[in-house]
PDB file of N, CA and C in Angstrom:
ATOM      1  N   UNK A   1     -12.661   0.184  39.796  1.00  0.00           N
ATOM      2  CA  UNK A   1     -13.389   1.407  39.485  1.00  0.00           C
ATOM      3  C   UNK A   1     -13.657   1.438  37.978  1.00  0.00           C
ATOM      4  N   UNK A   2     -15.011   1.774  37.613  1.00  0.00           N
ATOM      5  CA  UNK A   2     -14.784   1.576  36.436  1.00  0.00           C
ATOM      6  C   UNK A   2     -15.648   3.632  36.128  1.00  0.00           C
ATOM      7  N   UNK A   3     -14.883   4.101  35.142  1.00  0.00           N
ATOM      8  CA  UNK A   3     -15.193   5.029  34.241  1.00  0.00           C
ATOM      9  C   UNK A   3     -15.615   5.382  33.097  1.00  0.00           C
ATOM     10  N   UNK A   4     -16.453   6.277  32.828  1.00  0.00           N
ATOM     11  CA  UNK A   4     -17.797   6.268  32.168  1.00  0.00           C
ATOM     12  C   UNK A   4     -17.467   7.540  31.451  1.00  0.00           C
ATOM     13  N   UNK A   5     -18.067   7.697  30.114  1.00  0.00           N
ATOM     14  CA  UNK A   5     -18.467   9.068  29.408  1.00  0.00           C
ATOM     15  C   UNK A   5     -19.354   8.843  29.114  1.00  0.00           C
ATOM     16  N   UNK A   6     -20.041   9.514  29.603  1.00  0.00           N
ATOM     17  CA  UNK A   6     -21.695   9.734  29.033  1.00  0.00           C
ATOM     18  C   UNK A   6     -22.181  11.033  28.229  1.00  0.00           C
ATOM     19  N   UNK A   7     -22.082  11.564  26.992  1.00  0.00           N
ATOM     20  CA  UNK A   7     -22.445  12.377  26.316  1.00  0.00           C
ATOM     21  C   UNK A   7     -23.620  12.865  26.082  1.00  0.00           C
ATOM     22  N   UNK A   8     -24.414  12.134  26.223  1.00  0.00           N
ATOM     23  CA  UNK A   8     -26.231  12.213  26.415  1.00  0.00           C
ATOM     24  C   UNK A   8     -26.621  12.931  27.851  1.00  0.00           C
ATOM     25  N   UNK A   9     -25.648  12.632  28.682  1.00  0.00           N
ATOM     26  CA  UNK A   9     -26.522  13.054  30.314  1.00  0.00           C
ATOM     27  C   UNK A   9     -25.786  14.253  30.719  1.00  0.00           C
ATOM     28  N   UNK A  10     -26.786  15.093  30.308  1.00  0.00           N
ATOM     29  CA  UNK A  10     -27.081  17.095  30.182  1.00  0.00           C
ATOM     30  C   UNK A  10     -27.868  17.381  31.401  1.00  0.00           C
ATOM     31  N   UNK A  11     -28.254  16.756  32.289  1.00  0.00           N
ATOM     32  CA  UNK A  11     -29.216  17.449  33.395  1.00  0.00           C
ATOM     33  C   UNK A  11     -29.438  16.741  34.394  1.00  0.00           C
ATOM     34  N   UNK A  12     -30.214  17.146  35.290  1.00  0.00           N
ATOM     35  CA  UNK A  12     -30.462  16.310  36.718  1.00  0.00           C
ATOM     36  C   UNK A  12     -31.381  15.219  36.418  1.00  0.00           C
ATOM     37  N   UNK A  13     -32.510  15.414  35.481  1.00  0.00           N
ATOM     38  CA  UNK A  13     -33.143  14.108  35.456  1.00  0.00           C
ATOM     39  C   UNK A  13     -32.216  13.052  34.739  1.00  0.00           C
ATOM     40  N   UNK A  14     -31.291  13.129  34.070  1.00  0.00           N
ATOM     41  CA  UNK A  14     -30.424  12.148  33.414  1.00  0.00           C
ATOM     42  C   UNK A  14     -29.356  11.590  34.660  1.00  0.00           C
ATOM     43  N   UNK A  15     -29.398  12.204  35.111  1.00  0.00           N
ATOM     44  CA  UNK A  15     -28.766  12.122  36.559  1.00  0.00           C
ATOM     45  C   UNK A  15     -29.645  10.724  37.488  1.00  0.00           C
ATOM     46  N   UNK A  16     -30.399  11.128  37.170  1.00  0.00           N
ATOM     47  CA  UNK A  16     -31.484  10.552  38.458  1.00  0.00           C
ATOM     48  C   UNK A  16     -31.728   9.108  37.404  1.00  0.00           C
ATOM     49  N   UNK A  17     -31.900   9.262  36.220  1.00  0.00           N
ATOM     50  CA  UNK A  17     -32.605   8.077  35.735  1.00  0.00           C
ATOM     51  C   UNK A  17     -30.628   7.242  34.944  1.00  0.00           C
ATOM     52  N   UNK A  18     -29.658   7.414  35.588  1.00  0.00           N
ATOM     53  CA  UNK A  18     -28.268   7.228  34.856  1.00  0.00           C
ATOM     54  C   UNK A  18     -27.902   6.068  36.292  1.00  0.00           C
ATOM     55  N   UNK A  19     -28.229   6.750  37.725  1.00  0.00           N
ATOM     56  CA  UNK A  19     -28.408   6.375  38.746  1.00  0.00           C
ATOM     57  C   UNK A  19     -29.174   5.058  38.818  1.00  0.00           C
ATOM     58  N   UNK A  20     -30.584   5.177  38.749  1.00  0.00           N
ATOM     59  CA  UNK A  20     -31.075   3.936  38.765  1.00  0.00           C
ATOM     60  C   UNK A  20     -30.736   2.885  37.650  1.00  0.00           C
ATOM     61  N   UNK A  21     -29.985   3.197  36.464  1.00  0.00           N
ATOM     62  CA  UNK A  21     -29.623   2.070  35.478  1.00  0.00           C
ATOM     63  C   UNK A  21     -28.593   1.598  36.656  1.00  0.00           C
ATOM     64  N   UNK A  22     -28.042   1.975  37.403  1.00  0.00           N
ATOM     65  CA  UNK A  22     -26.990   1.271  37.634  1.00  0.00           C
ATOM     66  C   UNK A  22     -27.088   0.759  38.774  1.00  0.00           C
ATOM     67  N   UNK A  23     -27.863   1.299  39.764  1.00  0.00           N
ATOM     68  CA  UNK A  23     -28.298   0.857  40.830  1.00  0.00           C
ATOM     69  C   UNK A  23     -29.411  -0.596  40.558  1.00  0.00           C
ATOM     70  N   UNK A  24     -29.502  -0.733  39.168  1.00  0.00           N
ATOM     71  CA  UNK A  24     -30.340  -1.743  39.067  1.00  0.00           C
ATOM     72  C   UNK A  24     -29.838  -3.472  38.630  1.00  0.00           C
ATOM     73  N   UNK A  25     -28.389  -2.547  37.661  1.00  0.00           N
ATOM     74  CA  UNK A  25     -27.147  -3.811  37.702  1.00  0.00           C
ATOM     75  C   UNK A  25     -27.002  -4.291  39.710  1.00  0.00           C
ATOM     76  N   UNK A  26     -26.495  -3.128  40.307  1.00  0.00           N
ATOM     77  CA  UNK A  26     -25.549  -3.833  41.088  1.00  0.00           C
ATOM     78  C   UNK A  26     -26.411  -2.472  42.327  1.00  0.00           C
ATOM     79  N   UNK A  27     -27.407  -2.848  43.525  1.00  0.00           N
ATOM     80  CA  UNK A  27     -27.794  -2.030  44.318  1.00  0.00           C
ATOM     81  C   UNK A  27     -26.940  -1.525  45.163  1.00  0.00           C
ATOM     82  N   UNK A  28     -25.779  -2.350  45.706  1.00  0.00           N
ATOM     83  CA  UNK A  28     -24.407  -1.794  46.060  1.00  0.00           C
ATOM     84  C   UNK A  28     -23.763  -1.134  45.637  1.00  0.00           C
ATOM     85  N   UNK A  29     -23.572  -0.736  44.662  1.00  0.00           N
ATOM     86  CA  UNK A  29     -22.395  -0.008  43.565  1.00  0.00           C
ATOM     87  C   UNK A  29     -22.244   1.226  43.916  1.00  0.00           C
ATOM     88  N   UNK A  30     -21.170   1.651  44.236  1.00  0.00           N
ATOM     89  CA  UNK A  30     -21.021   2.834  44.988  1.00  0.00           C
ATOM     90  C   UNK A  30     -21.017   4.069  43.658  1.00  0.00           C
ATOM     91  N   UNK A  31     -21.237   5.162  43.461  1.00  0.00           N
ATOM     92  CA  UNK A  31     -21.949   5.923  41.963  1.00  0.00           C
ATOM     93  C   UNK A  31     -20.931   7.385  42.130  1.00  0.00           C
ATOM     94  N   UNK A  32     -20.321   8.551  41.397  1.00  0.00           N
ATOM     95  CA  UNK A  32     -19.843   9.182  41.396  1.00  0.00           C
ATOM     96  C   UNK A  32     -20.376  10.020  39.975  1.00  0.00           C
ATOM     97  N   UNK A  33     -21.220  11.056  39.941  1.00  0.00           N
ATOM     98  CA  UNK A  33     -21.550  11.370  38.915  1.00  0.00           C
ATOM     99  C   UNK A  33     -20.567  13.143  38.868  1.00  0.00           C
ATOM    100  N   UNK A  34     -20.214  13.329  37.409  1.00  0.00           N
ATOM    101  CA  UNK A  34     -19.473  14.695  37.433  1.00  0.00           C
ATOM    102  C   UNK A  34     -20.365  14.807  35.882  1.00  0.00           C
ATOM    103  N   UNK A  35     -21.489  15.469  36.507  1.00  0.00           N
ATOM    104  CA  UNK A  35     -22.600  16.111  35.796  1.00  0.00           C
ATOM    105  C   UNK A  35     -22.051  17.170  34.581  1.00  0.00           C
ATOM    106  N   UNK A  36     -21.216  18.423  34.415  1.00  0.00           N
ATOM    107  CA  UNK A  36     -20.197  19.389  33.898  1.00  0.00           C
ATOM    108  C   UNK A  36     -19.730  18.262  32.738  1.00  0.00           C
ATOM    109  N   UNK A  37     -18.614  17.579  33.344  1.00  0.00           N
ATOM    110  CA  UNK A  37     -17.764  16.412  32.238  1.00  0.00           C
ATOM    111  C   UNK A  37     -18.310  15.350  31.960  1.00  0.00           C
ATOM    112  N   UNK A  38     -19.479  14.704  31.761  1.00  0.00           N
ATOM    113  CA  UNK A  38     -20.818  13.675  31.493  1.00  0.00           C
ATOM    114  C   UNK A  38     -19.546  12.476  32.098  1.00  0.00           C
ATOM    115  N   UNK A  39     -18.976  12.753  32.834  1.00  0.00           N
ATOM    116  CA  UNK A  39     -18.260  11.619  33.821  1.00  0.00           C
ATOM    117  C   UNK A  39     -18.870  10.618  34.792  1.00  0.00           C
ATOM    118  N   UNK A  40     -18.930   9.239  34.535  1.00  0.00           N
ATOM    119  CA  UNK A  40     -19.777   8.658  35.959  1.00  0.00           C
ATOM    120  C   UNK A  40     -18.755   7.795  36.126  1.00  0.00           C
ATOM    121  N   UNK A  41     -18.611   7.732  37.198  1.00  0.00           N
ATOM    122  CA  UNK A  41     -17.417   6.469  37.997  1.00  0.00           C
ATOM    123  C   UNK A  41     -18.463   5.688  38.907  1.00  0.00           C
ATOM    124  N   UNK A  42     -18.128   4.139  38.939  1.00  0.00           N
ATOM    125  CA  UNK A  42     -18.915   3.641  39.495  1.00  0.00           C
ATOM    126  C   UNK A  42     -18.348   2.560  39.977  1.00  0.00           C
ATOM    127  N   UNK A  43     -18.315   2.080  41.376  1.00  0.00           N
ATOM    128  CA  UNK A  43     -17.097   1.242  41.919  1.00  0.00           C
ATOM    129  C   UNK A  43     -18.021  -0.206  41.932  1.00  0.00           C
ATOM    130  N   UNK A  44     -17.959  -1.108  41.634  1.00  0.00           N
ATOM    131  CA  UNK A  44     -18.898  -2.675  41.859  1.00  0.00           C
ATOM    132  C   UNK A  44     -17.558  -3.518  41.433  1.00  0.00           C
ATOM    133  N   UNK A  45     -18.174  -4.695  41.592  1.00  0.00           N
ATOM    134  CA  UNK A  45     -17.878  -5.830  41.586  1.00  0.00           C
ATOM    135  C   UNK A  45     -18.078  -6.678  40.402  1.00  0.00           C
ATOM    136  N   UNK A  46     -19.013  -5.852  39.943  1.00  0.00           N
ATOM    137  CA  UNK A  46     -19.894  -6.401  39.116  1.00  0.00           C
ATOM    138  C   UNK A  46     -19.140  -5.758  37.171  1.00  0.00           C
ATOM    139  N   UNK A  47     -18.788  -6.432  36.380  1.00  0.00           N
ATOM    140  CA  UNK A  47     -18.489  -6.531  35.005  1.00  0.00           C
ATOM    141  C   UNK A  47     -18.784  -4.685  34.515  1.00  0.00           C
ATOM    142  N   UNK A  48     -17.669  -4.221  33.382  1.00  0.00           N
ATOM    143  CA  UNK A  48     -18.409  -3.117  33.092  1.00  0.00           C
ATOM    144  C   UNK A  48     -18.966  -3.255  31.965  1.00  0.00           C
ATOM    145  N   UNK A  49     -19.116  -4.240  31.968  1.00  0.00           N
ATOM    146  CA  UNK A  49     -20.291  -4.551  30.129  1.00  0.00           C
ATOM    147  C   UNK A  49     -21.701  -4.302  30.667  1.00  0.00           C
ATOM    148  N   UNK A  50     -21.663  -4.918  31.671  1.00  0.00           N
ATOM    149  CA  UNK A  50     -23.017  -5.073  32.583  1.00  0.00           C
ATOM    150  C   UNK A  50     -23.590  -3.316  32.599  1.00  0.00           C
ATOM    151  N   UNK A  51     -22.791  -2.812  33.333  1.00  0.00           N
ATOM    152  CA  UNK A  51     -23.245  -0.923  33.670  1.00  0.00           C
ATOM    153  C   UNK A  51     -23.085  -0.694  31.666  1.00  0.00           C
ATOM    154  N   UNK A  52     -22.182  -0.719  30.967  1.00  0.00           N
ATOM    155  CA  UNK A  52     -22.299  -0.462  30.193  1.00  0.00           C
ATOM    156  C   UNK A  52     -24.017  -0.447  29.332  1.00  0.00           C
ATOM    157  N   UNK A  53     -24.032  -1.544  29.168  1.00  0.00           N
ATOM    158  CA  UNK A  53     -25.242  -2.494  28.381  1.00  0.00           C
ATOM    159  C   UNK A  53     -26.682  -1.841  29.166  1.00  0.00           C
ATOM    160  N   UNK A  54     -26.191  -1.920  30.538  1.00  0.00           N
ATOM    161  CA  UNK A  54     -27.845  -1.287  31.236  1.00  0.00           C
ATOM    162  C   UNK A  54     -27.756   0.108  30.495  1.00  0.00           C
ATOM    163  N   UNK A  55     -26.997   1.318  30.765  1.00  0.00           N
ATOM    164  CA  UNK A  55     -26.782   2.345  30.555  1.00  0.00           C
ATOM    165  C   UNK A  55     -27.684   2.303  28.957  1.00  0.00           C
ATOM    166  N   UNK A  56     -27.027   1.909  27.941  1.00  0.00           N
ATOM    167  CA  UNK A  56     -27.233   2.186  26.688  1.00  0.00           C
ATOM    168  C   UNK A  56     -28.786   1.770  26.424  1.00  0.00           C
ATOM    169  N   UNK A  57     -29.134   1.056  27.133  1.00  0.00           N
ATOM    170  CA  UNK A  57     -30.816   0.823  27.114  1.00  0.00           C
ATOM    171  C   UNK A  57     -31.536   1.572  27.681  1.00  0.00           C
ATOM    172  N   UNK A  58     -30.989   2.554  28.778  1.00  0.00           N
ATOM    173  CA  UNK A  58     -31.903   3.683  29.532  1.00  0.00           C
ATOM    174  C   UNK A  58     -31.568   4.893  28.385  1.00  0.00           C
ATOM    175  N   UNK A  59     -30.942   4.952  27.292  1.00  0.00           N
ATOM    176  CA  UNK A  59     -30.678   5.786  26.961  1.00  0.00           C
ATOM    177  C   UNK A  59     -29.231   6.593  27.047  1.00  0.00           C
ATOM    178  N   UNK A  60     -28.212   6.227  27.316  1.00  0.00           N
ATOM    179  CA  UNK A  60     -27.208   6.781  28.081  1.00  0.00           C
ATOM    180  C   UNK A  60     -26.192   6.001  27.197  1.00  0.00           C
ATOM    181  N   UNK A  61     -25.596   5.699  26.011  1.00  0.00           N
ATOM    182  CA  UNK A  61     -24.530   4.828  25.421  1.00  0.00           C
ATOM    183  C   UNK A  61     -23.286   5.265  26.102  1.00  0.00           C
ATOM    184  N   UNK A  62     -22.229   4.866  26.799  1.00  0.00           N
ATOM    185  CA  UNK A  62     -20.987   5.210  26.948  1.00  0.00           C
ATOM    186  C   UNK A  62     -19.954   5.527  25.650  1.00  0.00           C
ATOM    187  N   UNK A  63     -19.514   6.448  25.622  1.00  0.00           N
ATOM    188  CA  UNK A  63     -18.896   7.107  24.206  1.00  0.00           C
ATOM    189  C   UNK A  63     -17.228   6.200  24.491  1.00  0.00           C
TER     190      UNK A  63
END
């Protein structure tokens, strides 16, 4: 499981476009967003440099 702070993602469209960064690493990746605490948990297989690195290019740096 890997866990996320996202300080930038304030709303539903950050929501929606935080989603597809990650759905675009890994289309499996199971996603847990806690919108309130800019919290995203995201279960893969896949490296968290990877979700990291996508994230910070959609806009979204992990703090």
């Amino acid at each position: 499981m890997i866990e996320l702070t996202l300080p930038d993602m304030t709303c539903g469209h950050c929501v929606k476009t935080v989603t597809q960064a990650v759905q675009q690493v890994d289309a499996a990746a199971q996603l847990t967003i806690d919108l309130p605490s800019h919290r995203v948990s995201i279960q893969s297989a896949r490296p968290a440099e990877d979700f990291k690195a996508a994230l910070a290019e959609e806009g979204y740096p992990p703090a």
